[in-house]
C-alpha atoms as a PDB file:
ATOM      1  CA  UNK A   1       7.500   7.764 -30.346  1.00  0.00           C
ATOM      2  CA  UNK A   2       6.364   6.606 -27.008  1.00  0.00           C
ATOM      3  CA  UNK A   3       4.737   8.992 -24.334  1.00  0.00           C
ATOM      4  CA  UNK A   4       5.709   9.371 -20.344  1.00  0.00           C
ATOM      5  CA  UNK A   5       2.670   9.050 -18.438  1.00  0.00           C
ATOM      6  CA  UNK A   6       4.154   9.517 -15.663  1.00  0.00           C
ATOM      7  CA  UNK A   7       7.308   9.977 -13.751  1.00  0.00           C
ATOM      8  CA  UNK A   8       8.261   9.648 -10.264  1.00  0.00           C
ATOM      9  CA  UNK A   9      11.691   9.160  -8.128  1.00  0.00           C
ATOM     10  CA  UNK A  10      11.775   6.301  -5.506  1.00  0.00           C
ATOM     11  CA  UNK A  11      14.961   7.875  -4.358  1.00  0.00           C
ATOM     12  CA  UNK A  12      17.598   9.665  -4.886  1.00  0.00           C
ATOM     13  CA  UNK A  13      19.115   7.535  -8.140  1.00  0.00           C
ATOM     14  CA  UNK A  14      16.420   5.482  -9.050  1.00  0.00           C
ATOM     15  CA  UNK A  15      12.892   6.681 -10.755  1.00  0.00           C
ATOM     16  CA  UNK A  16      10.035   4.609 -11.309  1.00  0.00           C
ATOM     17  CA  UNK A  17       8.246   6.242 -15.582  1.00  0.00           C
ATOM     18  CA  UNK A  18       5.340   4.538 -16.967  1.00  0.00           C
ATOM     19  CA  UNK A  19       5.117   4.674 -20.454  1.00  0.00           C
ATOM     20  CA  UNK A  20       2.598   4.647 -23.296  1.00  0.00           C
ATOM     21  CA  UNK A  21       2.780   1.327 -25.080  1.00  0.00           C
ATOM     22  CA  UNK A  22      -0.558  -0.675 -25.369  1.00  0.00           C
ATOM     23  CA  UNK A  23       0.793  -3.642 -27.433  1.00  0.00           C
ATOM     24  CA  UNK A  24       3.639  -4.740 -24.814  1.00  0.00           C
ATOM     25  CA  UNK A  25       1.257  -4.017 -21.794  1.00  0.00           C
ATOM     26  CA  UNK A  26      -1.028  -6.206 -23.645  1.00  0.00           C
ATOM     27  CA  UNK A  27       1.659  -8.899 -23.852  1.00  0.00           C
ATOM     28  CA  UNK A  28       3.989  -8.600 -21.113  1.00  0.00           C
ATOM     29  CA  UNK A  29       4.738 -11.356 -18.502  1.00  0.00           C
ATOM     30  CA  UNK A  30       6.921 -11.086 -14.812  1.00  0.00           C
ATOM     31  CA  UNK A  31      10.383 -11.800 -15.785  1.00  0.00           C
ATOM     32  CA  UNK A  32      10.549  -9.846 -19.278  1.00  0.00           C
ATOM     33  CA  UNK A  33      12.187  -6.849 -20.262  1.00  0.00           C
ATOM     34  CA  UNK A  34      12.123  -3.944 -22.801  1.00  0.00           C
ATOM     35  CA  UNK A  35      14.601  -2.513 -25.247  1.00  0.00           C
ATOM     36  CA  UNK A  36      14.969   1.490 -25.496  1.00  0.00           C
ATOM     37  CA  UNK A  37      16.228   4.441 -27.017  1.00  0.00           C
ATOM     38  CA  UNK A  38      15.075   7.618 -25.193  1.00  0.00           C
ATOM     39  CA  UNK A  39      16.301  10.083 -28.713  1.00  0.00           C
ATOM     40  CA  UNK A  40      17.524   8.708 -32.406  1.00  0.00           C
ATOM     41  CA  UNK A  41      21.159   9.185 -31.785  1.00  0.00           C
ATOM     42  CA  UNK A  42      20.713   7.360 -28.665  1.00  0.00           C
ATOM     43  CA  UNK A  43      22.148   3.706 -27.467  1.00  0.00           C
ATOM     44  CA  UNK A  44      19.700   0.819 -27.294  1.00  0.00           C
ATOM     45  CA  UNK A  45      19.452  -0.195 -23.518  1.00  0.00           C
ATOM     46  CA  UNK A  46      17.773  -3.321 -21.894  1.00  0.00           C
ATOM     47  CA  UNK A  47      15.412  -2.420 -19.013  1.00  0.00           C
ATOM     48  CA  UNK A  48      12.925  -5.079 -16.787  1.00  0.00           C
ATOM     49  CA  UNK A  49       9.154  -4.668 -17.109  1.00  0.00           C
ATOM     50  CA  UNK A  50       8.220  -3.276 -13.675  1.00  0.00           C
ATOM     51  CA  UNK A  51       4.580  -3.527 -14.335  1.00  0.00           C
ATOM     52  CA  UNK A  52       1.700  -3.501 -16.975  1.00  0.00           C
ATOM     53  CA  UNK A  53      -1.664  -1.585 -16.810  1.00  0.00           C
ATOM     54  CA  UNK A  54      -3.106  -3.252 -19.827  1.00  0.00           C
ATOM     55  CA  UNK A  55      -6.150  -0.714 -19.763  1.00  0.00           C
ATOM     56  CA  UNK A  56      -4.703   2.066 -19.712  1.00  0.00           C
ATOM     57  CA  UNK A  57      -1.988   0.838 -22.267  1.00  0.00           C
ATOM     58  CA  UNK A  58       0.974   1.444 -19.604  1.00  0.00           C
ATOM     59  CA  UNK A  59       3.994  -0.190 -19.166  1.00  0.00           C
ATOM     60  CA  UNK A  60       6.215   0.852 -15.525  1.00  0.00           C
ATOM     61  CA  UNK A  61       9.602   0.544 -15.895  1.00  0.00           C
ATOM     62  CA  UNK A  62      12.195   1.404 -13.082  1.00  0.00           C
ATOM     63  CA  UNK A  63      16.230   2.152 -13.603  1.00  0.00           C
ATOM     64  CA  UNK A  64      18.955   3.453 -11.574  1.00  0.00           C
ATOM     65  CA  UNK A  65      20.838   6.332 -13.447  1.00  0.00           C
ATOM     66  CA  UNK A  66      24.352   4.712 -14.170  1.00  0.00           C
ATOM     67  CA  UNK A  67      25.259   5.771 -17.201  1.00  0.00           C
ATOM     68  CA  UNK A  68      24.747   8.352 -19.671  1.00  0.00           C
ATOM     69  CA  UNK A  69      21.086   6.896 -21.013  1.00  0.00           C
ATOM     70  CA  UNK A  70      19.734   6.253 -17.893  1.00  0.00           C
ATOM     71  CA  UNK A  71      20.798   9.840 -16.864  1.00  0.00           C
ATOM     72  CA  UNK A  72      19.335  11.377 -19.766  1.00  0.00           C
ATOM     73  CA  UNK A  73      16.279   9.440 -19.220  1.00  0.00           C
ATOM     74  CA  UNK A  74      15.816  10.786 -16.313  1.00  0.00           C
ATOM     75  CA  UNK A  75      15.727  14.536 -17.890  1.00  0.00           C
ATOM     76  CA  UNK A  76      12.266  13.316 -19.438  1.00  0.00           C
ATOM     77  CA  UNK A  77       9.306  14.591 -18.044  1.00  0.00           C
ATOM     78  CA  UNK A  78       5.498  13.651 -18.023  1.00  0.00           C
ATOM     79  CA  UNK A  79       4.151  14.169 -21.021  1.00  0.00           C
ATOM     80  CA  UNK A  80       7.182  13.706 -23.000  1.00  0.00           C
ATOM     81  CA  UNK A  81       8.187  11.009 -25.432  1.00  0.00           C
ATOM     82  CA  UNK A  82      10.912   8.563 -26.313  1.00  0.00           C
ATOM     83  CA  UNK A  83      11.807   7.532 -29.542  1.00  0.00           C
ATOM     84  CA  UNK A  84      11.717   3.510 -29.063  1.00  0.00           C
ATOM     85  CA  UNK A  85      10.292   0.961 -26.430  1.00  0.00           C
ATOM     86  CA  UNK A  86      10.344  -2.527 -27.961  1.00  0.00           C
ATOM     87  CA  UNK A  87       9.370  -5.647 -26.377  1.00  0.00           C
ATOM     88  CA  UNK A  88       8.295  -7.625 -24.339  1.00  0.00           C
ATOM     89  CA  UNK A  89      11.380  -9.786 -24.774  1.00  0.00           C
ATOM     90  CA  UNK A  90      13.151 -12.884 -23.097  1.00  0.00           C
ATOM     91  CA  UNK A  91      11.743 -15.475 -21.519  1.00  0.00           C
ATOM     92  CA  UNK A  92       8.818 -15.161 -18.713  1.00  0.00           C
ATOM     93  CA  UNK A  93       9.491 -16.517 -14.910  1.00  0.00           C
ATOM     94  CA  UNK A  94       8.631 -19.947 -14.521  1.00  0.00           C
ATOM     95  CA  UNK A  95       5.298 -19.647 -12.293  1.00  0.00           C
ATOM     96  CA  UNK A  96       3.539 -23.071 -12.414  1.00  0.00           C
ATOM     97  CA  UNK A  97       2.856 -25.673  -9.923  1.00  0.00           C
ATOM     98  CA  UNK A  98       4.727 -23.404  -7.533  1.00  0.00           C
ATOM     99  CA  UNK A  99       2.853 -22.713  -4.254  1.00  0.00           C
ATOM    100  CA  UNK A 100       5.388 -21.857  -2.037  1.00  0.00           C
ATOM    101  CA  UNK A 101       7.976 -19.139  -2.907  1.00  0.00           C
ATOM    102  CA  UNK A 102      10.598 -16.969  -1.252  1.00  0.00           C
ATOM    103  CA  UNK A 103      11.103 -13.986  -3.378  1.00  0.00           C
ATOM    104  CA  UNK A 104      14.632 -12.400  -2.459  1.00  0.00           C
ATOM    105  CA  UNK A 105      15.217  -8.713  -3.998  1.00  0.00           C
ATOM    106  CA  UNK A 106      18.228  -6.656  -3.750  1.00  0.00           C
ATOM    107  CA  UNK A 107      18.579  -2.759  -4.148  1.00  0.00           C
ATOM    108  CA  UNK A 108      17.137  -1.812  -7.724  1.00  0.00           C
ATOM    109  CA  UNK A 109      16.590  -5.502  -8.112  1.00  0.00           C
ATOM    110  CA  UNK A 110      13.344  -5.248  -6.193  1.00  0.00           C
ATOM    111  CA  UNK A 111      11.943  -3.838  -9.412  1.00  0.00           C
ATOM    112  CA  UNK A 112      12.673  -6.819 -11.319  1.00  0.00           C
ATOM    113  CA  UNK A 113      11.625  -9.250  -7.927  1.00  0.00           C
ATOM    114  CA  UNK A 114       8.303  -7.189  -7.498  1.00  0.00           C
ATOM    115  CA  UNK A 115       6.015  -8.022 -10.647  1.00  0.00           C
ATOM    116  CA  UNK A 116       7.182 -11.542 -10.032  1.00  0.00           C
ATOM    117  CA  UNK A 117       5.639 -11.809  -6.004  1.00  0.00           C
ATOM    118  CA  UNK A 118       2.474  -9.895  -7.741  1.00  0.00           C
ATOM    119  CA  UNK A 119       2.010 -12.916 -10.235  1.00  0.00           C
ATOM    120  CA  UNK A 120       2.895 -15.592  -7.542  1.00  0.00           C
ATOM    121  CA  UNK A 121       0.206 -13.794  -4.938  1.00  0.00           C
ATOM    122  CA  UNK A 122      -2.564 -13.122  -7.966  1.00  0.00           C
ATOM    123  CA  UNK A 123      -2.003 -17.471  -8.590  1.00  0.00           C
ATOM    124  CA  UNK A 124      -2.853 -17.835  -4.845  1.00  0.00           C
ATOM    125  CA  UNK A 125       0.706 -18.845  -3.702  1.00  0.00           C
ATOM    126  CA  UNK A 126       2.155 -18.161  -0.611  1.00  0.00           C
ATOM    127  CA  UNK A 127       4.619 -15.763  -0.887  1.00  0.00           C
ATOM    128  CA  UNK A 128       7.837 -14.705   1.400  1.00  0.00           C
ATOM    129  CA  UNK A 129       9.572 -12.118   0.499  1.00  0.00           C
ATOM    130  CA  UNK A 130      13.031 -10.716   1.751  1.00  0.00           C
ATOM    131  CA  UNK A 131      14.133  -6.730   0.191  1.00  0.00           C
ATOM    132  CA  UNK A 132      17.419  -5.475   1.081  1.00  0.00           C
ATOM    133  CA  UNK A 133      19.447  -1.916   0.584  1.00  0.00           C
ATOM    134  CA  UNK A 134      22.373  -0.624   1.866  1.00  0.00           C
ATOM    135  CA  UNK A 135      20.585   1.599   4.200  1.00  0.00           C
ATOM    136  CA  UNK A 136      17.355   3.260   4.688  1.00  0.00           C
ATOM    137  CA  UNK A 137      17.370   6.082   2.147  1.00  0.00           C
ATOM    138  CA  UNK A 138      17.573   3.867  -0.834  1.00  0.00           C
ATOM    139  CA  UNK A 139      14.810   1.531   0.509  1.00  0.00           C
ATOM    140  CA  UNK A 140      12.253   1.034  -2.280  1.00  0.00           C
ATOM    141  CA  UNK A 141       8.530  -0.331  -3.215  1.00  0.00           C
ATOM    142  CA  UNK A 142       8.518  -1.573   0.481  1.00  0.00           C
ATOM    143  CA  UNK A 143       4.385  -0.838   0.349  1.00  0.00           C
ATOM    144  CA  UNK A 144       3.961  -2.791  -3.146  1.00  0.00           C
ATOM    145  CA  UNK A 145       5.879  -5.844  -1.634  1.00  0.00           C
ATOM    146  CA  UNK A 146       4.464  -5.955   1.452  1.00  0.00           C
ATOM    147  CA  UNK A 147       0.905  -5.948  -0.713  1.00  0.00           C
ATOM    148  CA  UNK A 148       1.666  -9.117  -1.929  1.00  0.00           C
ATOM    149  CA  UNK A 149       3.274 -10.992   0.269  1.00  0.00           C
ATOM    150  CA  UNK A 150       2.169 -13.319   3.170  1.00  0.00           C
ATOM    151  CA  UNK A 151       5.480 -12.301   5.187  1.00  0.00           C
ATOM    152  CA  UNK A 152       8.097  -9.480   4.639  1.00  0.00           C
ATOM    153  CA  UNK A 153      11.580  -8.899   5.603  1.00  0.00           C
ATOM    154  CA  UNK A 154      13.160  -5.432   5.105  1.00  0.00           C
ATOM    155  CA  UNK A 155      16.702  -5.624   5.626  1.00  0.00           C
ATOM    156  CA  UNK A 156      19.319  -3.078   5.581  1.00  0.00           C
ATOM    157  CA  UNK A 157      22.979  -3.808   5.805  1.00  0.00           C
ATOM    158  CA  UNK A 158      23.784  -0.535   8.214  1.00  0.00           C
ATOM    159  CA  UNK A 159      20.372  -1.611  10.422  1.00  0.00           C
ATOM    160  CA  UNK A 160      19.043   1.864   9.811  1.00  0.00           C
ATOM    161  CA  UNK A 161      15.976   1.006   8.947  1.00  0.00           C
ATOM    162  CA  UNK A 162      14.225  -2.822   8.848  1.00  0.00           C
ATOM    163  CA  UNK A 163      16.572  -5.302  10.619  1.00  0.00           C
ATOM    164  CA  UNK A 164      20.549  -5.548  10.547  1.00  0.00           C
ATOM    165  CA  UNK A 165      22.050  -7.519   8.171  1.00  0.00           C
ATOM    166  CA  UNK A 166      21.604  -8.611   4.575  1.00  0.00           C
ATOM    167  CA  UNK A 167      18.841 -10.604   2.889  1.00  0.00           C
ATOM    168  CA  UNK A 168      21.201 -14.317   3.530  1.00  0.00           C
ATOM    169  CA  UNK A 169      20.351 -14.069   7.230  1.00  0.00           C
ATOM    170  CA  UNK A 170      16.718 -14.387   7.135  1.00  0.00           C
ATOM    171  CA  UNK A 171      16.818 -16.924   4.461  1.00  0.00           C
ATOM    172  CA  UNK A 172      19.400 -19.319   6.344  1.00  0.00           C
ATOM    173  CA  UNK A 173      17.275 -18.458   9.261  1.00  0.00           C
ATOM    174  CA  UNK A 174      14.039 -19.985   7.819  1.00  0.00           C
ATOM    175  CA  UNK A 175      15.767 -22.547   6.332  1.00  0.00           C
ATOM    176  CA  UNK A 176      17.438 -23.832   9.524  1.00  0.00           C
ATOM    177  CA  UNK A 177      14.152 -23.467  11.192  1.00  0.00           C
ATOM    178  CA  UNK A 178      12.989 -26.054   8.885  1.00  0.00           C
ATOM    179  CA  UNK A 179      10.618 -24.306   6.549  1.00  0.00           C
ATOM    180  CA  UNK A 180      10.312 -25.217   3.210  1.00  0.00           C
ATOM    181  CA  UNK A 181       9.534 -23.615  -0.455  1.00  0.00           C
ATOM    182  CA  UNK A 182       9.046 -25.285  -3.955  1.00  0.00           C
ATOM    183  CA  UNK A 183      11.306 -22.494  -5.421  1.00  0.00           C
ATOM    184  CA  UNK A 184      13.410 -19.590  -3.969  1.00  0.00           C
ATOM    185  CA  UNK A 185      13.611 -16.490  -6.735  1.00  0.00           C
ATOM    186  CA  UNK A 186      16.530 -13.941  -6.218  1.00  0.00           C
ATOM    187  CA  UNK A 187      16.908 -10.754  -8.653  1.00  0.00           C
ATOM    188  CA  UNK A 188      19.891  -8.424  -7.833  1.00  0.00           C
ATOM    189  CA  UNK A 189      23.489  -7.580  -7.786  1.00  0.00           C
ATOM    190  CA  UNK A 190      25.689 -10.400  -8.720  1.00  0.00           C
ATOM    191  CA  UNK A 191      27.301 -10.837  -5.739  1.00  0.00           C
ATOM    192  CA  UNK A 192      23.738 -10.917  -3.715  1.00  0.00           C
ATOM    193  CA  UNK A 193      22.571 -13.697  -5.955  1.00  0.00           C
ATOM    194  CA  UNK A 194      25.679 -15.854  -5.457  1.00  0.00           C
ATOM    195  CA  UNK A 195      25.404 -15.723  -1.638  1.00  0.00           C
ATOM    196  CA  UNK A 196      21.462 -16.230  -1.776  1.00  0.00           C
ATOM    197  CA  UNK A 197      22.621 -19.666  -4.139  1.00  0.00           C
ATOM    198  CA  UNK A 198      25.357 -20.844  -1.389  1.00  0.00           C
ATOM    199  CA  UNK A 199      22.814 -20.171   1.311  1.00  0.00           C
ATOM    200  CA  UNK A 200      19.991 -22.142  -0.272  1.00  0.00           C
ATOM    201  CA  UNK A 201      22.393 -25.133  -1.821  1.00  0.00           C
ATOM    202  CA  UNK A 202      22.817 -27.149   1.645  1.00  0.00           C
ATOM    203  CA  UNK A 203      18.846 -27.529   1.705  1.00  0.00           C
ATOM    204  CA  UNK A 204      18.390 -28.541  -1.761  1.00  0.00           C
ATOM    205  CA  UNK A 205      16.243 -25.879  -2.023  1.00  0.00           C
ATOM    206  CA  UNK A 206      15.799 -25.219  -5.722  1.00  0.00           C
ATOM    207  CA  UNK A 207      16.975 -21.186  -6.647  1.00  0.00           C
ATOM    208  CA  UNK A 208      16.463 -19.264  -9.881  1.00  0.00           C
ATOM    209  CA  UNK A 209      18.517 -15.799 -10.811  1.00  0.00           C
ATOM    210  CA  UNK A 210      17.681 -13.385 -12.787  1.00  0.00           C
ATOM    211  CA  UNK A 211      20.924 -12.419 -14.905  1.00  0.00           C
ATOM    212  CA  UNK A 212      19.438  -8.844 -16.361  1.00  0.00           C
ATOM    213  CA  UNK A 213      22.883  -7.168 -14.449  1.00  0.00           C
ATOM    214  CA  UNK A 214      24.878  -8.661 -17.090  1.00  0.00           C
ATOM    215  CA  UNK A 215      22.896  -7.769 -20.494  1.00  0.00           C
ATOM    216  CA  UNK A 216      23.269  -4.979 -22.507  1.00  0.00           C
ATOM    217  CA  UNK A 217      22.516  -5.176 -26.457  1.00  0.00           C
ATOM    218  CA  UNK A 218      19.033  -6.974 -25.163  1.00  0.00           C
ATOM    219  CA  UNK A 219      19.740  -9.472 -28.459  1.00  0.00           C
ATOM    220  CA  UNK A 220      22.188 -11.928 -28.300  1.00  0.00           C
ATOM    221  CA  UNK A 221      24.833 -10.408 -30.635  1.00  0.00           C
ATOM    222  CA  UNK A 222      26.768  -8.326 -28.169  1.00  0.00           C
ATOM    223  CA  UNK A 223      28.061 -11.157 -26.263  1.00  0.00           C
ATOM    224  CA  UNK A 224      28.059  -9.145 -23.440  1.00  0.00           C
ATOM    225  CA  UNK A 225      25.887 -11.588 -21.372  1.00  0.00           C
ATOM    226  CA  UNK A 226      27.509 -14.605 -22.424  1.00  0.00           C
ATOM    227  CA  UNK A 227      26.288 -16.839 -19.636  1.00  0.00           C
ATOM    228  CA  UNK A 228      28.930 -20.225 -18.584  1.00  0.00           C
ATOM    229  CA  UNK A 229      26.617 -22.630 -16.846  1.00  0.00           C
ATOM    230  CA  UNK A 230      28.336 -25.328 -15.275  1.00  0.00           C
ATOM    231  CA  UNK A 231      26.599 -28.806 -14.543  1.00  0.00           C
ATOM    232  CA  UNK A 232      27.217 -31.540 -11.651  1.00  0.00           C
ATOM    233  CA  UNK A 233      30.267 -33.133 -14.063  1.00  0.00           C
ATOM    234  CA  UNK A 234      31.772 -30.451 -14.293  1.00  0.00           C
ATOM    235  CA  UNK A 235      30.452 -29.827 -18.424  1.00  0.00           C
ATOM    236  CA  UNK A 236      30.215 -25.871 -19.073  1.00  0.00           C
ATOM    237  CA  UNK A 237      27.949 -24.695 -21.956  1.00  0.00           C
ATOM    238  CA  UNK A 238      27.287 -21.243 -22.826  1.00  0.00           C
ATOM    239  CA  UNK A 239      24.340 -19.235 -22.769  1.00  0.00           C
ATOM    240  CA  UNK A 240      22.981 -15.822 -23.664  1.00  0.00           C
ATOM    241  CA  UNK A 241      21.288 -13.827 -20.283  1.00  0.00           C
ATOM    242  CA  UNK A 242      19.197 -11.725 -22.818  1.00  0.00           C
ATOM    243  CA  UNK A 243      17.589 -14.665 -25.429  1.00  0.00           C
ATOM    244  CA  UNK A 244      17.908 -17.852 -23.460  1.00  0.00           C
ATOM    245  CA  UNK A 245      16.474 -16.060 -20.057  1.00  0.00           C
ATOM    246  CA  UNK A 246      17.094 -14.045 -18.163  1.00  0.00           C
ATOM    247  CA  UNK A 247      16.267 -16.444 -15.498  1.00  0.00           C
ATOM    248  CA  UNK A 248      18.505 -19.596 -14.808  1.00  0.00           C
ATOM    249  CA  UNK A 249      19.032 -22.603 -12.243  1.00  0.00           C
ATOM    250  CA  UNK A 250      21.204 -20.494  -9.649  1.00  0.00           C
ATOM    251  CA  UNK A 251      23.435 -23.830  -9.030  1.00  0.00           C
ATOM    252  CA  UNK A 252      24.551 -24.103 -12.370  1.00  0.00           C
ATOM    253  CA  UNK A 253      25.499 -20.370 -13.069  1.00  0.00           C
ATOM    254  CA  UNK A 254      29.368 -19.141 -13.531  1.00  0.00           C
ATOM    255  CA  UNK A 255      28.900 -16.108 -11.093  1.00  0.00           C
ATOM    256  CA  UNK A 256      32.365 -15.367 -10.853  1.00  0.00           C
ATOM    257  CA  UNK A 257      32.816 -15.245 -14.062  1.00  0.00           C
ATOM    258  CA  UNK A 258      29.864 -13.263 -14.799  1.00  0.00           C
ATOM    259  CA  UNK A 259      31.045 -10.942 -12.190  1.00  0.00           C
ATOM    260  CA  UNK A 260      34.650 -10.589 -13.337  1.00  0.00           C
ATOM    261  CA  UNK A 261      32.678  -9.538 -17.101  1.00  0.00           C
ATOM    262  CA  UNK A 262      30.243  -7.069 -15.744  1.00  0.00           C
ATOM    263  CA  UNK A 263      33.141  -4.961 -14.202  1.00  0.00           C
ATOM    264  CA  UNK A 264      34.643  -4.670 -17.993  1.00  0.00           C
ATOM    265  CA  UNK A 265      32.072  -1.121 -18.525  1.00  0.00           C
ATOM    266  CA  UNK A 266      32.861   0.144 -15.123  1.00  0.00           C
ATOM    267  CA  UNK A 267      34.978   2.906 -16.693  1.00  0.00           C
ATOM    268  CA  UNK A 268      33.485   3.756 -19.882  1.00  0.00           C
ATOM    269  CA  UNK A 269      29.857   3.908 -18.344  1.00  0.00           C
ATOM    270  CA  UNK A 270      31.237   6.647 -15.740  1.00  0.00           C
ATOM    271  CA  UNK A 271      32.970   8.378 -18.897  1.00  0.00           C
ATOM    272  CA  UNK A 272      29.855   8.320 -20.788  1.00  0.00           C
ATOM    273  CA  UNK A 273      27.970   9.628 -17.773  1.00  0.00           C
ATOM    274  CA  UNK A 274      30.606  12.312 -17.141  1.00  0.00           C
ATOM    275  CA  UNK A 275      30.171  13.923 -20.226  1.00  0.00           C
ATOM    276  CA  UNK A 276      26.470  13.714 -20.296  1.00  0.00           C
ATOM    277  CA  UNK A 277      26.101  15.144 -16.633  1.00  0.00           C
ATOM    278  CA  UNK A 278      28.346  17.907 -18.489  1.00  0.00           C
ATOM    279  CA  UNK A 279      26.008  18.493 -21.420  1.00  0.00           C
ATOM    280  CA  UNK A 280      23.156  19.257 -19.276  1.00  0.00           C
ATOM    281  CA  UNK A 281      25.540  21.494 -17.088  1.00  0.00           C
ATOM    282  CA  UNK A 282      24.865  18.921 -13.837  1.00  0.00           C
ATOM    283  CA  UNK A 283      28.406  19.182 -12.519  1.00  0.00           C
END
């Protein structure tokens, strides 16, 4: 069993738990990800390391109640426990020889986008980072990235809060401008992180995604994030998002594909949180 230390929301759907587990804080790296079940009858979900406190034996994680786990999840208080939290898993972000980065989060996917600008500022890179939401009240972590980052754009796609637009239009911006960066890193929705790839491929700007929105058994024997990669002839291999990343070279990634397969659980994950939201009496 594995103890809440603590538990805030960062809006309306998405809270932000730290929880009690020395041995991943003690191994974790930016980029990896978690595996677990909040009771013993429960499902086994995947969920990105937001954040390690190795002294205090903490692990942050952040999720976006979605589904039936995540809500019940979020029924957990301080001070109570879940049953499993396994990890770290999958592969860390590439960090070295970097020294010039654009980090590009979207939504939820700042979570996943933050720990990485952390690593990349604590390495002394310079760091430019670009967060985007739909609007203002689902901004997040805007004071952790702005921490860490030489420059910060805040953009919402409404212009109620930050600047107007989403997070393509400062990128092409720079990039037209003529600035430069060894790598650009973009964690979000699928759609964002296909955009972000056509917007950086006309520079030759290398891009890595993080494919976490795809993965669900967290092991490879799902096949739910079966990954197609497809190379400059045209040669498509497959790959697994949870065991051979999650991160990948943006130009080579399927994402229509991937997107066309992460729609398959639409329905069932509403059922599933239907009937939970009705167990608790929520609706």
């Amino acid at each position: 069993m594995y103890r809440i230390l603590s538990c805030r929301n960062l809006n309306a759907s998405v809270t932000q738990m730290e929880i009690e587990a020395p041995l991943v804080a003690r191994k974790a790296q930016p980029g990896q990800f978690i595996i677990l079940r909040v009771d013993e009858d429960g499902e086994r979900i995947p969920l990105t390391i937001a954040g390690t406190d190795p002294q205090r034996g903490a692990v942050k994680i952040i999720f976006q109640i979605v589904g039936a786990t995540t809500f019940l999840l979020n029924q957990k208080q301080e001070g109570d426990y879940i049953q499993d939290f396994a990890g770290p898993l999958g592969c860390p972000t590439h960090t070295e020889g970097i020294r010039r980065v654009c980090i590009v989060g979207g939504g939820v996917g700042c979570a996943i986008a933050l720990p990485v600008a952390e690593a990349f500022h604590r390495l002394g890179a310079e760091v430019t980072s670009i967060i985007g939401f739909r609007n203002r009240d689902i901004v997040i972590l805007e004071d952790e990235f702005r921490a860490c980052s030489d420059r910060l754009r805040v953009m919402t796609d409404d212009g109620s809060y930050g600047e107007a637009g989403n997070v393509t239009v400062p990128l092409k911006e720079m990039l037209e401008s003529g600035e430069s960066f060894d790598q650009i890193i973009t964690i979000g929705p699928l759609i964002m992180m296909k955009f972000v790839t056509l917007t950086a491929k006309p520079f030759g700007v290398p891009v890595t995604v993080s494919m976490n929105p795809i993965m669900i058994d967290g092991t490879g024997m799902c096949g739910g994030c079966r990954l197609t990669l497809v190379d400059n002839e045209g040669k498509r291999t497959t790959r697994f998002a949870c065991v051979d990343g999650p991160d990948f070279d943006g130009y080579l990634v399927d994402f229509d594909e991937a997107m066309s397969r992460s729609r398959m659980y639409t329905d069932y994950e509403k059922h599933a949180y239907d009937e939970a939201c009705h167990l608790f009496g929520k609706q």
